[in-house]
Protein backbone atom coordinates (compact mmCIF):
# COMPACT_ATOMS: atom_id res chain seq x y z
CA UNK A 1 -30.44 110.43 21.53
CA UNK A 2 -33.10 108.31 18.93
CA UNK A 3 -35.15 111.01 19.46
CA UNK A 4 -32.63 114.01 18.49
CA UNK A 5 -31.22 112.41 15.51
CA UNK A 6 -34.82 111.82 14.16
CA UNK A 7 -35.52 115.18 14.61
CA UNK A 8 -32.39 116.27 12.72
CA UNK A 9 -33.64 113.70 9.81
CA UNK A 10 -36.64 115.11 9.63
CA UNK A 11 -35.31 118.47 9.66
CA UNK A 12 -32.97 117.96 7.21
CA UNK A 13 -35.52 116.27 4.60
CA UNK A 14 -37.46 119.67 5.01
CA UNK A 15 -34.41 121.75 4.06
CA UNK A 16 -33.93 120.05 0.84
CA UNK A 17 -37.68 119.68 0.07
CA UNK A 18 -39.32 121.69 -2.57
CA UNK A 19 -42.60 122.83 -3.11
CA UNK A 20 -43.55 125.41 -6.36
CA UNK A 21 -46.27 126.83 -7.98
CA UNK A 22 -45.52 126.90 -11.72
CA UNK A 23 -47.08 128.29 -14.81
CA UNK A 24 -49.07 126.41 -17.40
CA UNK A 25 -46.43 126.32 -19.97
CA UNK A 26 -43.27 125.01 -16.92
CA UNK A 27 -45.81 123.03 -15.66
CA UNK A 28 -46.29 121.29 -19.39
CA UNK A 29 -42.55 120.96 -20.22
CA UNK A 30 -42.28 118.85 -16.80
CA UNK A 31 -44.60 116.77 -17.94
CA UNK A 32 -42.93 116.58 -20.83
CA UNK A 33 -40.04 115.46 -18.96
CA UNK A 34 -42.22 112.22 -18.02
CA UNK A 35 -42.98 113.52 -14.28
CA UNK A 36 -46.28 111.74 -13.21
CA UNK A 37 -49.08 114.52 -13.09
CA UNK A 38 -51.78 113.76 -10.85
CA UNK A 39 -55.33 115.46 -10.58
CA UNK A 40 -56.75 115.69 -6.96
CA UNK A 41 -60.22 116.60 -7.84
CA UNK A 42 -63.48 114.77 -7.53
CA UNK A 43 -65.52 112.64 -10.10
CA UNK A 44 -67.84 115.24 -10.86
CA UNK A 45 -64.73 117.79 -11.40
CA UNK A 46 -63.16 115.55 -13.91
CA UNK A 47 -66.18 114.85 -15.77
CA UNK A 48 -67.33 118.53 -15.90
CA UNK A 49 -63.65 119.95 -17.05
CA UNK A 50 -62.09 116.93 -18.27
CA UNK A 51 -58.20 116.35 -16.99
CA UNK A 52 -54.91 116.98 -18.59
CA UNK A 53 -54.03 113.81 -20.65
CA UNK A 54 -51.67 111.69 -19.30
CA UNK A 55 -52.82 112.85 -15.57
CA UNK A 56 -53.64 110.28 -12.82
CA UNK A 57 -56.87 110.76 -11.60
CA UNK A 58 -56.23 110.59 -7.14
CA UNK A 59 -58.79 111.92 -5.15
CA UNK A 60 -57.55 113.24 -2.36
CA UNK A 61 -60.22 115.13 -0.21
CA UNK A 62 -63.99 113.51 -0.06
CA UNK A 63 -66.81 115.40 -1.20
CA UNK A 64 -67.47 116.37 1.91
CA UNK A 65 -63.85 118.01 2.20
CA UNK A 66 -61.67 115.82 4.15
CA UNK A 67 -58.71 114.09 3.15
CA UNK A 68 -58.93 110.37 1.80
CA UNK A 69 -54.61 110.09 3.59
CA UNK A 70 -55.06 106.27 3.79
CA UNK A 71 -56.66 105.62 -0.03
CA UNK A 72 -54.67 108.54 -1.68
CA UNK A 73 -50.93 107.90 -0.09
CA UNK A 74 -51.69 104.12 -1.33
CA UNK A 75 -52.09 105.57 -4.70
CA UNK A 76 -49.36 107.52 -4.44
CA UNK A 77 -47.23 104.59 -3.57
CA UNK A 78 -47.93 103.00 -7.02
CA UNK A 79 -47.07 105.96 -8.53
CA UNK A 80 -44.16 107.73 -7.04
CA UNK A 81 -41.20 104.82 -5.52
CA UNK A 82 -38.71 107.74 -4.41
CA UNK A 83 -39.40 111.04 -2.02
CA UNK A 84 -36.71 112.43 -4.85
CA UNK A 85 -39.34 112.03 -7.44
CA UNK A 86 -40.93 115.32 -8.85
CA UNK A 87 -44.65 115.00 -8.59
CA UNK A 88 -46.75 117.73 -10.24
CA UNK A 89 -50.12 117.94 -8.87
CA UNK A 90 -53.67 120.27 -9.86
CA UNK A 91 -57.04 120.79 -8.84
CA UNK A 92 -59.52 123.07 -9.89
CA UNK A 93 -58.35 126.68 -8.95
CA UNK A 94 -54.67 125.61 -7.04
CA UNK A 95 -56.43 125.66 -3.21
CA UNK A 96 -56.71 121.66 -2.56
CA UNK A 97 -53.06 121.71 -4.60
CA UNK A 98 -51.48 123.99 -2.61
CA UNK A 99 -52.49 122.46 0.58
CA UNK A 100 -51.83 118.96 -0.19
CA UNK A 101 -48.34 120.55 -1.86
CA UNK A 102 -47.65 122.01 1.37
CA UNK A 103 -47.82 119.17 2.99
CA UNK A 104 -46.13 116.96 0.86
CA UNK A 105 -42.89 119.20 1.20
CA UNK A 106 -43.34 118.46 4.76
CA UNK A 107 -43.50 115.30 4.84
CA UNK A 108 -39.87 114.72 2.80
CA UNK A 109 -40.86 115.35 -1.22
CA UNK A 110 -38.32 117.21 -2.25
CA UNK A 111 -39.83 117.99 -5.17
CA UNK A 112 -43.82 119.09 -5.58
CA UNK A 113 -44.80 121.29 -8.26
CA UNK A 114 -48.66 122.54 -8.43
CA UNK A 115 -50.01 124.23 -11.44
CA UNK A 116 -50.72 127.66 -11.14
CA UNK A 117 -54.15 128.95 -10.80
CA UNK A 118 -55.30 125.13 -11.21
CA UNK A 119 -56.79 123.48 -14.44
CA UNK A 120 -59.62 126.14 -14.37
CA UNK A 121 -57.63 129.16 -14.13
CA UNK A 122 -54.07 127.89 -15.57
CA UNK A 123 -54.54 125.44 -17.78
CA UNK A 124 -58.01 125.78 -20.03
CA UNK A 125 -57.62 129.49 -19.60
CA UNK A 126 -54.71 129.58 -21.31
CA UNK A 127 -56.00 127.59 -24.02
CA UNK A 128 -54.41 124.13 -23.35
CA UNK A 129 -56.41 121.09 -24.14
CA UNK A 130 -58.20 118.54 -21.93
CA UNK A 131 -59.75 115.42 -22.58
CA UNK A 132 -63.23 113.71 -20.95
């Protein structure tokens, strides 16, 4: 019986769980709104591109490609109290985003919101300011 009523839990989280990809100007007006924005590339990325300001800077996959779960859902804790929280996340061309975005929504977010196209191909191609 535990184990059926978890499954419904979980099951139900998922149905109410969002994930999106958004455009660079809905993606800036929910940042507006004070949603923490949080920038999953590496060291090198941000120093080469710079980061939206106001963005958190959380690593989330090594340099060698695999995923940093323990250090980055720590962060994330800090960050982000409630699963009902919107979180808007970006990397570099929306790949990393949408995978970690993906997952997210499976794990209970219900609401995840990646920028489209990422901050190379969204944001700085449509003209929008970073800073170093």
């Amino acid at each position: 019986m535990k184990k059926i009523l978890l499954s419904l839990a979980v099951l139900s989280a998922s149905l109410f769980a969002e994930f999106k990809t958004v455009s660079v100007d809905e993606f800036a007006k929910l940042q507006a709104k004070g949603y923490p924005v949080i920038d999953i590339r590496t060291p090198g990325e941000w120093k080469e591109t710079g980061i939206i300001k106001g963005a958190h800077k959380m690593m989330f996959f090594t340099p060698k490609g695999q995923p940093d779960l323990a250090g980055w859902f720590f962060e994330l804790g800090h960050l982000v109290k409630d699963k009902k929280e919107p979180i808007l996340i970006y990397c570099a061309h929306a790949n990393r985003s949408k995978a970690l975005g993906e997952g997210l929504s499976k794990m209970g977010f219900e609401h995840v919101y990646e920028l489209k196209g990422g901050i190379e191909n969204g944001w700085i191609k449509a003209g929008k300011q970073t800073i170093k």
